[in-house]
Protein backbone atom coordinates (compact mmCIF):
# COMPACT_ATOMS: atom_id res chain seq x y z
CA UNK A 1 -3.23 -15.00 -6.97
CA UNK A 2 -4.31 -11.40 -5.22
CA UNK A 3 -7.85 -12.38 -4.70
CA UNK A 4 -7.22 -15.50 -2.14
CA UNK A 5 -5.96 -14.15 0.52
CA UNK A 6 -7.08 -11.26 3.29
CA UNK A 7 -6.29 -7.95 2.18
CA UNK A 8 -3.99 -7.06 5.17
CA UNK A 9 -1.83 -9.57 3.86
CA UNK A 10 -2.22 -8.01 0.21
CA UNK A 11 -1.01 -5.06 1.34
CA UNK A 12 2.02 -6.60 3.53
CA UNK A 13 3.02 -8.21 0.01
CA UNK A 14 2.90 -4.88 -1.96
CA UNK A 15 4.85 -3.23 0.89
CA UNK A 16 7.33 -5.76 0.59
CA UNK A 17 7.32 -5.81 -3.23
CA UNK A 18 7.71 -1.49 -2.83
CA UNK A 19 10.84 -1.85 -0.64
CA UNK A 20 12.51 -4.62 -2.24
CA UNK A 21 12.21 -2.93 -5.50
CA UNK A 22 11.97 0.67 -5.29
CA UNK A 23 10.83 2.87 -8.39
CA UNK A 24 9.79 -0.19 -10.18
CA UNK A 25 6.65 -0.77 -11.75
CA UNK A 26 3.66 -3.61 -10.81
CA UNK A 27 1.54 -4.75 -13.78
CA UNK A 28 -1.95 -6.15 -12.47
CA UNK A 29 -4.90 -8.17 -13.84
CA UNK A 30 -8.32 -7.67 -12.28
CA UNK A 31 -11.24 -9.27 -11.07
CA UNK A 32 -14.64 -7.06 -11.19
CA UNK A 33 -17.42 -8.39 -7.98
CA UNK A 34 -19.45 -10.76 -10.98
CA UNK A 35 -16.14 -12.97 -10.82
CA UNK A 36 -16.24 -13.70 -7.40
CA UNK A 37 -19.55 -14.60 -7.84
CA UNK A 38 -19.97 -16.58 -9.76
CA UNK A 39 -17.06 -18.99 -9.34
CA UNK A 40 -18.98 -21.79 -7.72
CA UNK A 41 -19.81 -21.85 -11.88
CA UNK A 42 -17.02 -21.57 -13.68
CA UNK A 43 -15.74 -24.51 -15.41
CA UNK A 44 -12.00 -24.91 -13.66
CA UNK A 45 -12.85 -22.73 -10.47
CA UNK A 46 -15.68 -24.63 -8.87
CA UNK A 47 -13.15 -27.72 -8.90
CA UNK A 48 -10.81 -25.85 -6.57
CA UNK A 49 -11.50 -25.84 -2.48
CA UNK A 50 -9.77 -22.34 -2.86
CA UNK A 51 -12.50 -19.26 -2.85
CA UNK A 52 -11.22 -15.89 -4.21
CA UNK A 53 -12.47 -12.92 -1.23
């Protein structure tokens, strides 16, 4: 879900996530630059009006 919206707001979430659980830890997948590129491709992503940034 990270890669939708504007990275301020990433960072606003992880801030939040930091206080509301302190010392815990935050398992992440990732997306490499080819992935957002080429989603107008993909099979299930070019069906969705949403564009991962």
């Amino acid at each position: 879900m990270l890669p939708h919206p504007h990275e301020p707001d990433v960072r606003q979430a992880f801030d939040l996530l930091g206080e509301r659980f302190p010392g815990s830890l935050l398992a992440l997948d990732t997306a490499g630059p080819g992935f957002f590129d080429s989603q107008d491709q993909h099979d299930a992503l070019s069906k969705v009006a949403a564009r991962m940034r």
